[in-house]
PDB file of N, CA and C in Angstrom:
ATOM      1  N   UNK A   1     -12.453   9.335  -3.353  1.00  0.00           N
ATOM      2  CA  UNK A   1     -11.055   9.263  -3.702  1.00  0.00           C
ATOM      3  C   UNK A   1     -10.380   8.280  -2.750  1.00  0.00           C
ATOM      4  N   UNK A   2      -9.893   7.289  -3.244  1.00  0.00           N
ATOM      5  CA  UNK A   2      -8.949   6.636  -2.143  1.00  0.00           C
ATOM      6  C   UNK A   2      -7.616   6.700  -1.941  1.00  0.00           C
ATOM      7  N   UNK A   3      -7.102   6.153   0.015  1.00  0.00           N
ATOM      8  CA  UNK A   3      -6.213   6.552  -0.085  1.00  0.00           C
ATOM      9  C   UNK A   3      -4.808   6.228  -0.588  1.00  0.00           C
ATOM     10  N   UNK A   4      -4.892   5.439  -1.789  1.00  0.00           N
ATOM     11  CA  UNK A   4      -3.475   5.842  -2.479  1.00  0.00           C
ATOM     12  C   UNK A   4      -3.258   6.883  -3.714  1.00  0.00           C
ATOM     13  N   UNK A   5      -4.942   7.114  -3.900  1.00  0.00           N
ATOM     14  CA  UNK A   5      -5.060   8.353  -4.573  1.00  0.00           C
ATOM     15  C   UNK A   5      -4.131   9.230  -4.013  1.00  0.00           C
ATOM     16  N   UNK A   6      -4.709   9.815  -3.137  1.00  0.00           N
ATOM     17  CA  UNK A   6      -4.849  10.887  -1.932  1.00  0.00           C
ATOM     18  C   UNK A   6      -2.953  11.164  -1.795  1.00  0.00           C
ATOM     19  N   UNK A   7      -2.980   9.690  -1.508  1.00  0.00           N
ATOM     20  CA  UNK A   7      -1.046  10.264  -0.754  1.00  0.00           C
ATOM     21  C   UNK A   7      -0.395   9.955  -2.256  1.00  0.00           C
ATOM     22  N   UNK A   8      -0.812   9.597  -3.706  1.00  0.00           N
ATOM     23  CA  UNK A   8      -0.133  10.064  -4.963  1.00  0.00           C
ATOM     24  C   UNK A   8       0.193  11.500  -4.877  1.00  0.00           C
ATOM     25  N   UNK A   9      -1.258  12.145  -4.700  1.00  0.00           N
ATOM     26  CA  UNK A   9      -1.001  13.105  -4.970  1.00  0.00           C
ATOM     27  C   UNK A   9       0.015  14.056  -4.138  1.00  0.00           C
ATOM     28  N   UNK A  10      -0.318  13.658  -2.558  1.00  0.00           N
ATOM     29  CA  UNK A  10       0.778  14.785  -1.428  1.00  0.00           C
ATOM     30  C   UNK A  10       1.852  14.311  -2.094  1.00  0.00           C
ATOM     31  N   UNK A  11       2.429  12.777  -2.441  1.00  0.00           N
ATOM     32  CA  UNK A  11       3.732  12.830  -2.719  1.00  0.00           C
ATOM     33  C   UNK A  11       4.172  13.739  -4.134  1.00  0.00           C
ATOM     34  N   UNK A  12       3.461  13.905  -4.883  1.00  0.00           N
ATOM     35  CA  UNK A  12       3.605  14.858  -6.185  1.00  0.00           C
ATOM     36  C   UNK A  12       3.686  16.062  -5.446  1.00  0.00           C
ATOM     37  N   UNK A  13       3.292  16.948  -4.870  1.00  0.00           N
ATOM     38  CA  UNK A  13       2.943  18.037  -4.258  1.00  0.00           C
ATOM     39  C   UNK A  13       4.292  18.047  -3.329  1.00  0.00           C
ATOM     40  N   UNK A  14       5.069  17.401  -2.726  1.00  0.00           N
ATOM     41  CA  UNK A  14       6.069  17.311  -1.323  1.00  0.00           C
ATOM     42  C   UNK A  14       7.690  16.879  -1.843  1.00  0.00           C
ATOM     43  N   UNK A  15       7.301  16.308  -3.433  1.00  0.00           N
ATOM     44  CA  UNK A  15       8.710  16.370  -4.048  1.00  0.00           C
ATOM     45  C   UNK A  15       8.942  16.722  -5.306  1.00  0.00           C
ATOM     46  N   UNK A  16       9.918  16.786  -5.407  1.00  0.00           N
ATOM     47  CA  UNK A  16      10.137  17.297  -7.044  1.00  0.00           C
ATOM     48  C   UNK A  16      10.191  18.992  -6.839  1.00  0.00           C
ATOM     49  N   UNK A  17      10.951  19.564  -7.858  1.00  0.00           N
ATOM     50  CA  UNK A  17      11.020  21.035  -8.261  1.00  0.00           C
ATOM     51  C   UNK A  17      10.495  22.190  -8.041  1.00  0.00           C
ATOM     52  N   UNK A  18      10.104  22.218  -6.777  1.00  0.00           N
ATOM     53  CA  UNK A  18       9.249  23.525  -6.692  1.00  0.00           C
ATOM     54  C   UNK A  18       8.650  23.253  -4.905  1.00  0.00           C
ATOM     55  N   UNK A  19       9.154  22.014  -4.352  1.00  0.00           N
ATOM     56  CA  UNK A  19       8.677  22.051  -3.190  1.00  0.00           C
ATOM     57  C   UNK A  19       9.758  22.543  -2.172  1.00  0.00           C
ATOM     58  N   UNK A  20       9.603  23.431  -2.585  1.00  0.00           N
ATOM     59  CA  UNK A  20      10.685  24.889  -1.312  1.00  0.00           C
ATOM     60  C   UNK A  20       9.893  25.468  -0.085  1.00  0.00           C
ATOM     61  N   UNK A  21      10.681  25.687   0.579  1.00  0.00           N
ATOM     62  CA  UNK A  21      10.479  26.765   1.647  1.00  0.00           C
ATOM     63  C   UNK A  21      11.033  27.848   1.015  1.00  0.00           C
ATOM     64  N   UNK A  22      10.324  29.195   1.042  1.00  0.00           N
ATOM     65  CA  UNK A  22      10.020  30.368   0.998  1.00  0.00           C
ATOM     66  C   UNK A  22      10.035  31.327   2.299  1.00  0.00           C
ATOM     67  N   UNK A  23      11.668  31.385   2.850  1.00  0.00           N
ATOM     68  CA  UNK A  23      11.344  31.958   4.254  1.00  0.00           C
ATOM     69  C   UNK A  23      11.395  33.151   4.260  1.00  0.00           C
ATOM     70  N   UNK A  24      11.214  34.417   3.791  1.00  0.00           N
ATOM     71  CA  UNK A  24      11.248  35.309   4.093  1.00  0.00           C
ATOM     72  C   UNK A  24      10.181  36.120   3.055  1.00  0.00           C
ATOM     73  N   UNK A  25       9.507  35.257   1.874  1.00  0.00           N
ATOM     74  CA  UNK A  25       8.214  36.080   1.050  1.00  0.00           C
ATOM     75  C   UNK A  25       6.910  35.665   1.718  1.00  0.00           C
ATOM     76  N   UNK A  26       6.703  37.090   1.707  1.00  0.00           N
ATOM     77  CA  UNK A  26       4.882  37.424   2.119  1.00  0.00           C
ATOM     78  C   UNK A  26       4.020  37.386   1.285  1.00  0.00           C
ATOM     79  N   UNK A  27       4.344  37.288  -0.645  1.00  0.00           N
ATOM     80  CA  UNK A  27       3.243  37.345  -1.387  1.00  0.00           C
ATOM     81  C   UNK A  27       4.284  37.428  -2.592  1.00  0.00           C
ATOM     82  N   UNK A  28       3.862  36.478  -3.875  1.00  0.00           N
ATOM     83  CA  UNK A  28       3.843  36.108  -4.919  1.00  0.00           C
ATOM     84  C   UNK A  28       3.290  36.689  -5.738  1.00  0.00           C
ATOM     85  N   UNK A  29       3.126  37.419  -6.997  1.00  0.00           N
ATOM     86  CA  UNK A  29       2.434  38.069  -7.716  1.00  0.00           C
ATOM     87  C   UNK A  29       2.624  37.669  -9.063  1.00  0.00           C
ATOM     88  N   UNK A  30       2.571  36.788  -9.948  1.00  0.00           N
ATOM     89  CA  UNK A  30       2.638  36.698 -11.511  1.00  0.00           C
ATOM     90  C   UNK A  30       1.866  36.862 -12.410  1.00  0.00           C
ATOM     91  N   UNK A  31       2.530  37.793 -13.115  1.00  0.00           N
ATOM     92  CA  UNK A  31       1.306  38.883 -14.139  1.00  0.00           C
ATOM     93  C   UNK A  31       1.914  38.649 -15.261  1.00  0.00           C
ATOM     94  N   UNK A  32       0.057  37.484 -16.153  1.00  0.00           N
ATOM     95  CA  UNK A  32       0.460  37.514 -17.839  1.00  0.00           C
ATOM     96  C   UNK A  32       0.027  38.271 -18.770  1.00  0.00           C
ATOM     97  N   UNK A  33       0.031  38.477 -19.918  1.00  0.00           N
ATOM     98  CA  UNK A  33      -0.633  39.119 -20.502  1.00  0.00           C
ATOM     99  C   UNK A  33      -1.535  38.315 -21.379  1.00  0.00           C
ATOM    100  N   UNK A  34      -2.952  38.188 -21.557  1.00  0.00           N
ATOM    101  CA  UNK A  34      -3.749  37.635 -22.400  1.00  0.00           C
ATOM    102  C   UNK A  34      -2.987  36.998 -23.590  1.00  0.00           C
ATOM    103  N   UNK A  35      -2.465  37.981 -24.515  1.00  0.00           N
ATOM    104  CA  UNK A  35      -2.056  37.193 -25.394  1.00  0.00           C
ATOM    105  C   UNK A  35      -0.844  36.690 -25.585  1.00  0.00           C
ATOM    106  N   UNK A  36      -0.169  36.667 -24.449  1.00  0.00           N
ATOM    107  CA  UNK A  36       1.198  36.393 -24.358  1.00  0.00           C
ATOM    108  C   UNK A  36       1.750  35.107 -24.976  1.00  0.00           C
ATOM    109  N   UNK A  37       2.976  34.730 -25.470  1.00  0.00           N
ATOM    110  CA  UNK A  37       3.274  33.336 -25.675  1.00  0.00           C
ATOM    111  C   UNK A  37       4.183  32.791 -25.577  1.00  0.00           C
ATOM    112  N   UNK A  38       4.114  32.665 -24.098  1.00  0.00           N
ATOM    113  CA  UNK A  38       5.380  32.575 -23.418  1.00  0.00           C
ATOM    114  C   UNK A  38       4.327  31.477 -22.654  1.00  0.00           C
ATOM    115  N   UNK A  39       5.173  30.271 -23.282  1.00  0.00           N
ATOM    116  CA  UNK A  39       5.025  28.513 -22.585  1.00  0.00           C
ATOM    117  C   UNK A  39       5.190  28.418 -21.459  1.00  0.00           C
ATOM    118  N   UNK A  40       6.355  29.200 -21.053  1.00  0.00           N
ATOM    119  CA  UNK A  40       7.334  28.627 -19.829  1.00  0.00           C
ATOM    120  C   UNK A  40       6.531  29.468 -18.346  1.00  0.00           C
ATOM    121  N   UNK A  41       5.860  30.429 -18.636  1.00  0.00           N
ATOM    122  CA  UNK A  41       4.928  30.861 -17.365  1.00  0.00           C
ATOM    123  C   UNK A  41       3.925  29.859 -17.215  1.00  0.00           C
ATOM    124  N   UNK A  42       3.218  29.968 -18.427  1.00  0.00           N
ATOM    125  CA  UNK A  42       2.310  28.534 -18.327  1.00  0.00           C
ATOM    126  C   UNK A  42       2.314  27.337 -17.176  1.00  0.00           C
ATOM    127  N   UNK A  43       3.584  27.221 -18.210  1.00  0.00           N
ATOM    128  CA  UNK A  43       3.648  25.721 -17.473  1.00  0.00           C
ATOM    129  C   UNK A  43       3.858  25.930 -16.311  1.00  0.00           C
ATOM    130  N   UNK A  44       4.383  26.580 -15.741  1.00  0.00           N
ATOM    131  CA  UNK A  44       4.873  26.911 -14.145  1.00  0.00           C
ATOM    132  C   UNK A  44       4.107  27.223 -13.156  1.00  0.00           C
ATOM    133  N   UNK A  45       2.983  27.669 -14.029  1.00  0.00           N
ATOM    134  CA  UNK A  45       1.435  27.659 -13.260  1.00  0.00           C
ATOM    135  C   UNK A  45       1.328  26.749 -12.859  1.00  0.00           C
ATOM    136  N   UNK A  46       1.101  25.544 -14.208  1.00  0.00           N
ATOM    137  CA  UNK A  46       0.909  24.516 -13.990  1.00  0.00           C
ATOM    138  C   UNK A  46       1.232  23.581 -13.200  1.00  0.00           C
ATOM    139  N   UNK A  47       2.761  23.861 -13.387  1.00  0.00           N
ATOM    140  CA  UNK A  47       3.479  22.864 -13.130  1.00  0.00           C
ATOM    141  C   UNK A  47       4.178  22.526 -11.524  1.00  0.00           C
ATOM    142  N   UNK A  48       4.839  23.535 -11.521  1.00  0.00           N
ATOM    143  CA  UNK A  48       5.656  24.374 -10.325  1.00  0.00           C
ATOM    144  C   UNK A  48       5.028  24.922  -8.861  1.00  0.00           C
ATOM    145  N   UNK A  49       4.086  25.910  -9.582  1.00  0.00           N
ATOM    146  CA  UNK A  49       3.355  26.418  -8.311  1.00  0.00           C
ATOM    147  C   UNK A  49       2.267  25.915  -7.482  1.00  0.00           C
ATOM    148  N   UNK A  50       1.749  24.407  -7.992  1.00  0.00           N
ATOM    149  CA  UNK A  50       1.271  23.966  -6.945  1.00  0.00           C
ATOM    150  C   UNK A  50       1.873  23.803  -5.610  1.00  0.00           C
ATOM    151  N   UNK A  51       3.184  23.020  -6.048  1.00  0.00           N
ATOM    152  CA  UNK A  51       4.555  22.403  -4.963  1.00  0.00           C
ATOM    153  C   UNK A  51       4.717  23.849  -4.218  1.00  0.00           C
ATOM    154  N   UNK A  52       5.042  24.550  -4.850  1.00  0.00           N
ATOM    155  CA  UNK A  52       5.268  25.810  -3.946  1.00  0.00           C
ATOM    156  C   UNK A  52       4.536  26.840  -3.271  1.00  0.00           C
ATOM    157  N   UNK A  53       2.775  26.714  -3.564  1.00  0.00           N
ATOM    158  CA  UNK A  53       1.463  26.662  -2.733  1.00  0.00           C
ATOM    159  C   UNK A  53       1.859  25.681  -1.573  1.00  0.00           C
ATOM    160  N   UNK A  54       2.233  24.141  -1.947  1.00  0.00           N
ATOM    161  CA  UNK A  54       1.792  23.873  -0.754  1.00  0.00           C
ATOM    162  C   UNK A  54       2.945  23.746   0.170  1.00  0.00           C
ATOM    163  N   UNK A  55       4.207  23.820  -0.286  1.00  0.00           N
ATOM    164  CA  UNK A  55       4.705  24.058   0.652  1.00  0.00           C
ATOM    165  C   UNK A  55       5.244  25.107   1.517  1.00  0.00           C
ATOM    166  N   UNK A  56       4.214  26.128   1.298  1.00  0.00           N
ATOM    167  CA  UNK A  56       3.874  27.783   1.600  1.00  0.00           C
ATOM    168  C   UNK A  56       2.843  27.805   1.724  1.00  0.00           C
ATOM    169  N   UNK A  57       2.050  27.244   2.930  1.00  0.00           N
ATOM    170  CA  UNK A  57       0.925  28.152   2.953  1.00  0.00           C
ATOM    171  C   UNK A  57       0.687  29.226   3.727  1.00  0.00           C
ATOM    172  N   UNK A  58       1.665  29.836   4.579  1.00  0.00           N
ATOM    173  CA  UNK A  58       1.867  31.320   4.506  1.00  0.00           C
ATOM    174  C   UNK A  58       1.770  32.351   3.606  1.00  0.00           C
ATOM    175  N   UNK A  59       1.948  31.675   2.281  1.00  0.00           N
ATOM    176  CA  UNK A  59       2.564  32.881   1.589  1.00  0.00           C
ATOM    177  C   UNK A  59       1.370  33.143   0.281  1.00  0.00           C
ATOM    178  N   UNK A  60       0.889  34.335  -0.221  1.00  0.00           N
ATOM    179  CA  UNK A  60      -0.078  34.182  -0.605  1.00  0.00           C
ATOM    180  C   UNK A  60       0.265  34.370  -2.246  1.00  0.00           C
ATOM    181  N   UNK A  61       0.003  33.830  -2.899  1.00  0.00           N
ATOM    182  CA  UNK A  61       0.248  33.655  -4.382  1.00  0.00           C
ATOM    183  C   UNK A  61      -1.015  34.229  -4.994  1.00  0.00           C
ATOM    184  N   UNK A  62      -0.792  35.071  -5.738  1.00  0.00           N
ATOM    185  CA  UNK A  62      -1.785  35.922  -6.767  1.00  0.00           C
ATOM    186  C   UNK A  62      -1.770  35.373  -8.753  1.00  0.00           C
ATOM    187  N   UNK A  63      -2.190  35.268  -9.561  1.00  0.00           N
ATOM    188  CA  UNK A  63      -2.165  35.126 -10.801  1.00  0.00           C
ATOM    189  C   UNK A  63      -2.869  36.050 -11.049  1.00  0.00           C
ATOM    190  N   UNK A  64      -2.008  36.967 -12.197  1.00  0.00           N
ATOM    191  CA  UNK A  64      -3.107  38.066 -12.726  1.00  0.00           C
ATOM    192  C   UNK A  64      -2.985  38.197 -13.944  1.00  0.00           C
ATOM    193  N   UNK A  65      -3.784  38.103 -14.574  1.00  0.00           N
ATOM    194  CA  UNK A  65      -4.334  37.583 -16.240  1.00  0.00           C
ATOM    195  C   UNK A  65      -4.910  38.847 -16.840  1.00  0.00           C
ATOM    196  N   UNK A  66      -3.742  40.258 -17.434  1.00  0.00           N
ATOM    197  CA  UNK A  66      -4.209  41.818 -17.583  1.00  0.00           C
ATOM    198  C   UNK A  66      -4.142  41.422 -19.188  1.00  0.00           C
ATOM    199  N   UNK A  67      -5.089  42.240 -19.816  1.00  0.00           N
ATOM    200  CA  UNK A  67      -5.595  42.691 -21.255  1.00  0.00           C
ATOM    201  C   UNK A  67      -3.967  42.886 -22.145  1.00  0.00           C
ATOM    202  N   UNK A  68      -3.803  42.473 -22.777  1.00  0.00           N
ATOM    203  CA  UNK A  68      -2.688  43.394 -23.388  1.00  0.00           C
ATOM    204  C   UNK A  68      -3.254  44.381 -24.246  1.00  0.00           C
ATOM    205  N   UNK A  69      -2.443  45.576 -24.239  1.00  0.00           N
ATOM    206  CA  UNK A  69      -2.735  46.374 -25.159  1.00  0.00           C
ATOM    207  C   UNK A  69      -2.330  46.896 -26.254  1.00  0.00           C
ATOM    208  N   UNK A  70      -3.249  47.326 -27.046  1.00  0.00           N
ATOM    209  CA  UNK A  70      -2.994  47.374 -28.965  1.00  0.00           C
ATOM    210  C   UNK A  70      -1.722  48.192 -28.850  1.00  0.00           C
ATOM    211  N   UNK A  71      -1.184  47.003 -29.524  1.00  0.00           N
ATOM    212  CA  UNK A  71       0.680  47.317 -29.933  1.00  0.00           C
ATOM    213  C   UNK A  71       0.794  46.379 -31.171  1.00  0.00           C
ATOM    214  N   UNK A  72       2.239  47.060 -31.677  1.00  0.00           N
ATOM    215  CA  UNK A  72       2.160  46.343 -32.650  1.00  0.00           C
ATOM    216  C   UNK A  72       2.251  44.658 -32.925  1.00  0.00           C
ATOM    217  N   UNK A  73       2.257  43.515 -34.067  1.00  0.00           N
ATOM    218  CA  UNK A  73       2.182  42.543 -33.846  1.00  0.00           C
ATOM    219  C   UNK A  73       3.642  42.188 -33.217  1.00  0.00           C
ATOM    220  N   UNK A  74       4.842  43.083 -33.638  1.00  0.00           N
ATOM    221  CA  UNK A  74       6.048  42.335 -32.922  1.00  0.00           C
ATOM    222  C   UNK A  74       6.404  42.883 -31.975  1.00  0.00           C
ATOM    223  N   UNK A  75       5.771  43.576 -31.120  1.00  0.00           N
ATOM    224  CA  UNK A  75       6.081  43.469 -29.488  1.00  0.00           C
ATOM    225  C   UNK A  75       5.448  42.809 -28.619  1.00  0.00           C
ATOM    226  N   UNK A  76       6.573  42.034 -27.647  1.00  0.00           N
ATOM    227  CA  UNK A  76       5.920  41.080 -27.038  1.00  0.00           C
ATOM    228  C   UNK A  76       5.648  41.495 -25.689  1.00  0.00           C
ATOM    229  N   UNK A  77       4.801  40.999 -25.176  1.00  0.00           N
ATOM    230  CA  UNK A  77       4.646  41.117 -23.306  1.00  0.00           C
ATOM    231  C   UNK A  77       5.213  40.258 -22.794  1.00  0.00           C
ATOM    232  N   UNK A  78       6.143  40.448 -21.744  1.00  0.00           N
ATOM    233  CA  UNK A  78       6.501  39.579 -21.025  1.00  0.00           C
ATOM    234  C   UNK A  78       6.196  39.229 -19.987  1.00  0.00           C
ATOM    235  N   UNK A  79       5.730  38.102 -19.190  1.00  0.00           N
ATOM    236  CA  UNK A  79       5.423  37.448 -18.008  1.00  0.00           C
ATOM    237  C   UNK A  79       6.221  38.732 -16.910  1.00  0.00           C
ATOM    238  N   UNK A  80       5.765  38.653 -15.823  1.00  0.00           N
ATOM    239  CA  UNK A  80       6.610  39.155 -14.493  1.00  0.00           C
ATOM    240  C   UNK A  80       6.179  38.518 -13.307  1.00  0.00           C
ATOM    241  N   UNK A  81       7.302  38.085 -12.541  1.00  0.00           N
ATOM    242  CA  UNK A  81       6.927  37.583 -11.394  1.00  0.00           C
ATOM    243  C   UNK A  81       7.581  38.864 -10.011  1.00  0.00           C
ATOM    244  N   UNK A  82       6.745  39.104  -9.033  1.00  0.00           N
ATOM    245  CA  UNK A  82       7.300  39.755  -8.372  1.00  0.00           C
ATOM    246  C   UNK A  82       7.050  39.212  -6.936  1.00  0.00           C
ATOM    247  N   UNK A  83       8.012  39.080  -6.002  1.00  0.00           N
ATOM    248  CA  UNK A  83       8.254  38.502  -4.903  1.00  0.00           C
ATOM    249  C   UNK A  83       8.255  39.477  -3.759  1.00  0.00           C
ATOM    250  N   UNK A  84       7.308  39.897  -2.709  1.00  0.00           N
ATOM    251  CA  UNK A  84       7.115  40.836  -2.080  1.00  0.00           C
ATOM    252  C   UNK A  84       7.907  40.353  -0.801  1.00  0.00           C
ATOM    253  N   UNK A  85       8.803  40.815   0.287  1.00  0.00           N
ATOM    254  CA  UNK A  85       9.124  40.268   1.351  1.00  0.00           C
ATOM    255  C   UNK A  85       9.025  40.300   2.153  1.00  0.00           C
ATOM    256  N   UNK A  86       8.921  39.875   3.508  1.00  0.00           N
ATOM    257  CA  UNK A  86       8.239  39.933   4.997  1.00  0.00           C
ATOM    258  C   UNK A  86       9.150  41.787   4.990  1.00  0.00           C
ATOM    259  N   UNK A  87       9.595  42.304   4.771  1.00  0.00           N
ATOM    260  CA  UNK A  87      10.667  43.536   5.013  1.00  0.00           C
ATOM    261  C   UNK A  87      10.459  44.575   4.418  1.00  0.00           C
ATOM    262  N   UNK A  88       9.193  43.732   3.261  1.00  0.00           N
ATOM    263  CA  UNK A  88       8.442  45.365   2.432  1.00  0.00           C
ATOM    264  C   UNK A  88       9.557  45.195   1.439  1.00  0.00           C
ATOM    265  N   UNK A  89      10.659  44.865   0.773  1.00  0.00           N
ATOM    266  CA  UNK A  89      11.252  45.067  -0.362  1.00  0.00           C
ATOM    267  C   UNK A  89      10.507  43.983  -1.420  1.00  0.00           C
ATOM    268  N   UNK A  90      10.643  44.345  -2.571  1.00  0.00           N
ATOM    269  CA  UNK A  90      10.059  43.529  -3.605  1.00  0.00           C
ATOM    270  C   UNK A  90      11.075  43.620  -4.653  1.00  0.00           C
ATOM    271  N   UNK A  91      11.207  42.201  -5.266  1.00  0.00           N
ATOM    272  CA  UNK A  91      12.115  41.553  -6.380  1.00  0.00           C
ATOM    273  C   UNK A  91      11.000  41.369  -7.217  1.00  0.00           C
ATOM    274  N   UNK A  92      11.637  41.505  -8.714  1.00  0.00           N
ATOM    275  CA  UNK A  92      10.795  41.728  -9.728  1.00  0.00           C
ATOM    276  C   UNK A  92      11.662  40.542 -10.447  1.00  0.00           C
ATOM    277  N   UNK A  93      11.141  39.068 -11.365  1.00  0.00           N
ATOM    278  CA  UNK A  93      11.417  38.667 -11.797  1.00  0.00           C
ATOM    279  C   UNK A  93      10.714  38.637 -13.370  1.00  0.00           C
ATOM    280  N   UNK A  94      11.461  39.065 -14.379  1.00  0.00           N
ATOM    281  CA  UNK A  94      10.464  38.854 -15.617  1.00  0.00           C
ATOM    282  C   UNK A  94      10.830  37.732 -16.378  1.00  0.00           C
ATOM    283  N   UNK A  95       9.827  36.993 -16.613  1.00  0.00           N
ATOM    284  CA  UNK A  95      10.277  35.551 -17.665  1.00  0.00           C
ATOM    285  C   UNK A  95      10.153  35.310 -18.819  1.00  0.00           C
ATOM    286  N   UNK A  96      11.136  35.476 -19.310  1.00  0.00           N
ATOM    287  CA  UNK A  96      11.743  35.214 -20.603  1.00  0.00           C
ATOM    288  C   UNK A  96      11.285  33.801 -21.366  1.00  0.00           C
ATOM    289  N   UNK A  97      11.209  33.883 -22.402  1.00  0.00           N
ATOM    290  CA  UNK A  97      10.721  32.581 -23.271  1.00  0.00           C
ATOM    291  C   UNK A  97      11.958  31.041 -22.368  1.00  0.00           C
ATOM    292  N   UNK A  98      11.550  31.026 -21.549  1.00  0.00           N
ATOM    293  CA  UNK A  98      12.061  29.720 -21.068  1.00  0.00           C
ATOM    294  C   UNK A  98      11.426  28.330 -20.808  1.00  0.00           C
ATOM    295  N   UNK A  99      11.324  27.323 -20.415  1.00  0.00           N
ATOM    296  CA  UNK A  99      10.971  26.056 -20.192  1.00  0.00           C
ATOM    297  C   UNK A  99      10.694  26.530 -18.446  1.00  0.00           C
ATOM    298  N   UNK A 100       9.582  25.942 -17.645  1.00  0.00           N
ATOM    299  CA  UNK A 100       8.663  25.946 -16.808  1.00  0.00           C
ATOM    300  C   UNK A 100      10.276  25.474 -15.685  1.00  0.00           C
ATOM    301  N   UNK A 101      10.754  24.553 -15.618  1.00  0.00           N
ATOM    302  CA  UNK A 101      11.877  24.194 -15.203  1.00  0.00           C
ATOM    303  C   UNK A 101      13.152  25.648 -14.610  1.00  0.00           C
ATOM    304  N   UNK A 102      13.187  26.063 -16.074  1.00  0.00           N
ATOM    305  CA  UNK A 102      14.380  27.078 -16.121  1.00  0.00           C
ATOM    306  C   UNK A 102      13.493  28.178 -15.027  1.00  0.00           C
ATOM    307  N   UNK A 103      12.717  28.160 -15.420  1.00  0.00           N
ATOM    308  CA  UNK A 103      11.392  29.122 -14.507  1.00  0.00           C
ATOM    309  C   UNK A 103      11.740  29.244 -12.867  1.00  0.00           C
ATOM    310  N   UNK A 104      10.991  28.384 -12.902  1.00  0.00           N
ATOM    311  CA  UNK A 104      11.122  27.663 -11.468  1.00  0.00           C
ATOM    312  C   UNK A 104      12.344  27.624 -10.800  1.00  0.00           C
ATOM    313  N   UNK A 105      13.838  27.031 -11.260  1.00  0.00           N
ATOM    314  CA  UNK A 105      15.192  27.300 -10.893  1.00  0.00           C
ATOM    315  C   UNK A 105      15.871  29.019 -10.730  1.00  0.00           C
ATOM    316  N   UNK A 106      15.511  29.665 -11.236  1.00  0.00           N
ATOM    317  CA  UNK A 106      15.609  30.926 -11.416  1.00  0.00           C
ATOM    318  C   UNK A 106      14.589  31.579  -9.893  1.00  0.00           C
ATOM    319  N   UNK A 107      13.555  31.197 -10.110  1.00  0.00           N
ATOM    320  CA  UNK A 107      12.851  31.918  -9.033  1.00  0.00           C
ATOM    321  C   UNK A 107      12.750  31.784  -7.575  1.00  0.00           C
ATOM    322  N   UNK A 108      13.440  30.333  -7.143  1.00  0.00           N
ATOM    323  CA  UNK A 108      13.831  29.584  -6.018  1.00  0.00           C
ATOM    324  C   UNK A 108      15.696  30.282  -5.911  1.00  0.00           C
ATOM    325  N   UNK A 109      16.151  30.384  -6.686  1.00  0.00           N
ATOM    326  CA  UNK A 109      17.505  30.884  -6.764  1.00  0.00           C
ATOM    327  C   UNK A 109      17.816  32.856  -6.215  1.00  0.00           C
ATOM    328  N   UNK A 110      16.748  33.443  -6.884  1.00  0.00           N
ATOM    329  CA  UNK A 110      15.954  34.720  -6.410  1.00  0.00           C
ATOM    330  C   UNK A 110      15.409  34.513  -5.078  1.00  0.00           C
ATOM    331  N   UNK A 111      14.594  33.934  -4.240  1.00  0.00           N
ATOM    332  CA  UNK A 111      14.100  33.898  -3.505  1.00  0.00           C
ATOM    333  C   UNK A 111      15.024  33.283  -2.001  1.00  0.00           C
ATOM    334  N   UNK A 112      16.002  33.033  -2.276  1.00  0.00           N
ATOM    335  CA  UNK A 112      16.560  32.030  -1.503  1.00  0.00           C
ATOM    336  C   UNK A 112      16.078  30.970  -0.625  1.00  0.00           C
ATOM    337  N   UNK A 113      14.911  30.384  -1.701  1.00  0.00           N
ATOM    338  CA  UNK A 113      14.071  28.831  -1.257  1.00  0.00           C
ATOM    339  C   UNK A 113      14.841  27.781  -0.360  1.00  0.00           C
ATOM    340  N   UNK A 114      15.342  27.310   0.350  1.00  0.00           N
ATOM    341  CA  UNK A 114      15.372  25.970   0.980  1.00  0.00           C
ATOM    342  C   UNK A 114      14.518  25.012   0.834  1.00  0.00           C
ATOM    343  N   UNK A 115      14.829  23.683   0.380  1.00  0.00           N
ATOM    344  CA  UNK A 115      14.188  22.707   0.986  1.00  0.00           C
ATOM    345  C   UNK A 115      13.380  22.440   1.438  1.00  0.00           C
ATOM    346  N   UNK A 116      12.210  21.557   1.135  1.00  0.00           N
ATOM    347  CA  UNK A 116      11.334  21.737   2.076  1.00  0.00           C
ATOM    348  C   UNK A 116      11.127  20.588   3.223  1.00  0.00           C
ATOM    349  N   UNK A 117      10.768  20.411   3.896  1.00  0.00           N
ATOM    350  CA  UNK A 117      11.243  19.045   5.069  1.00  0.00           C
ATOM    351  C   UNK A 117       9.810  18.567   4.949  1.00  0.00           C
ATOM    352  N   UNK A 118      10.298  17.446   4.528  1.00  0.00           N
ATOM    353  CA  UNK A 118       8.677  16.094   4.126  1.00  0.00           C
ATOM    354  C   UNK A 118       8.324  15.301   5.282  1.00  0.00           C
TER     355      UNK A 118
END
């Protein structure tokens, strides 16, 4: 890999939407459901939580990918994100059919993220 590979990528990773400080969470938890279809967690996997892996690596981020179970076809599962805090309290965020964006703004807004210093 060379290095303008290399620093493409830190600079993707160090700006843009999701590269926060996280000062006071101890652990990340977002739980989908198999058949869920809800885009906007997705993408935020995708999209979002790298930036906010790396600019946390204190903080330990979990993905948990549970069975849904036989219900009918029109109930849906919804995504949950839950934010555990250095203080032992935990915030429960559940995500709603939104865009990876709206995601991400919402959960930095919950968390009281700062900035992250590049």
């Amino acid at each position: 890999m060379s290095q303008t590979r290399v620093q493409s990528i830190v600079a993707r990773l160090s700006q843009g939407l999701g590269a926060q400080q996280l000062p006071n969470v101890r652990k990340v938890t977002l739980t989908l459901h198999r058949n869920s279809a809800n885009f906007g967690a997705r993408y935020f996997i995708r999209e979002n939580l790298p930036r906010l892996q790396y600019s946390n690596p204190q903080v330990e981020f979990r993905i948990a990918r549970v069975a849904t179970p036989q219900q009918p076809k029109f109930t849906v599962q919804m995504p949950l994100t839950a934010m555990h805090a250095v203080d032992g309290s935990i915030k429960e965020m559940p995500i709603k059919r939104t865009t990876s964006e709206q995601v991400c703004r919402e959960f930095i807004k919950l968390t009281g993220a700062t900035p992250a210093a590049v």
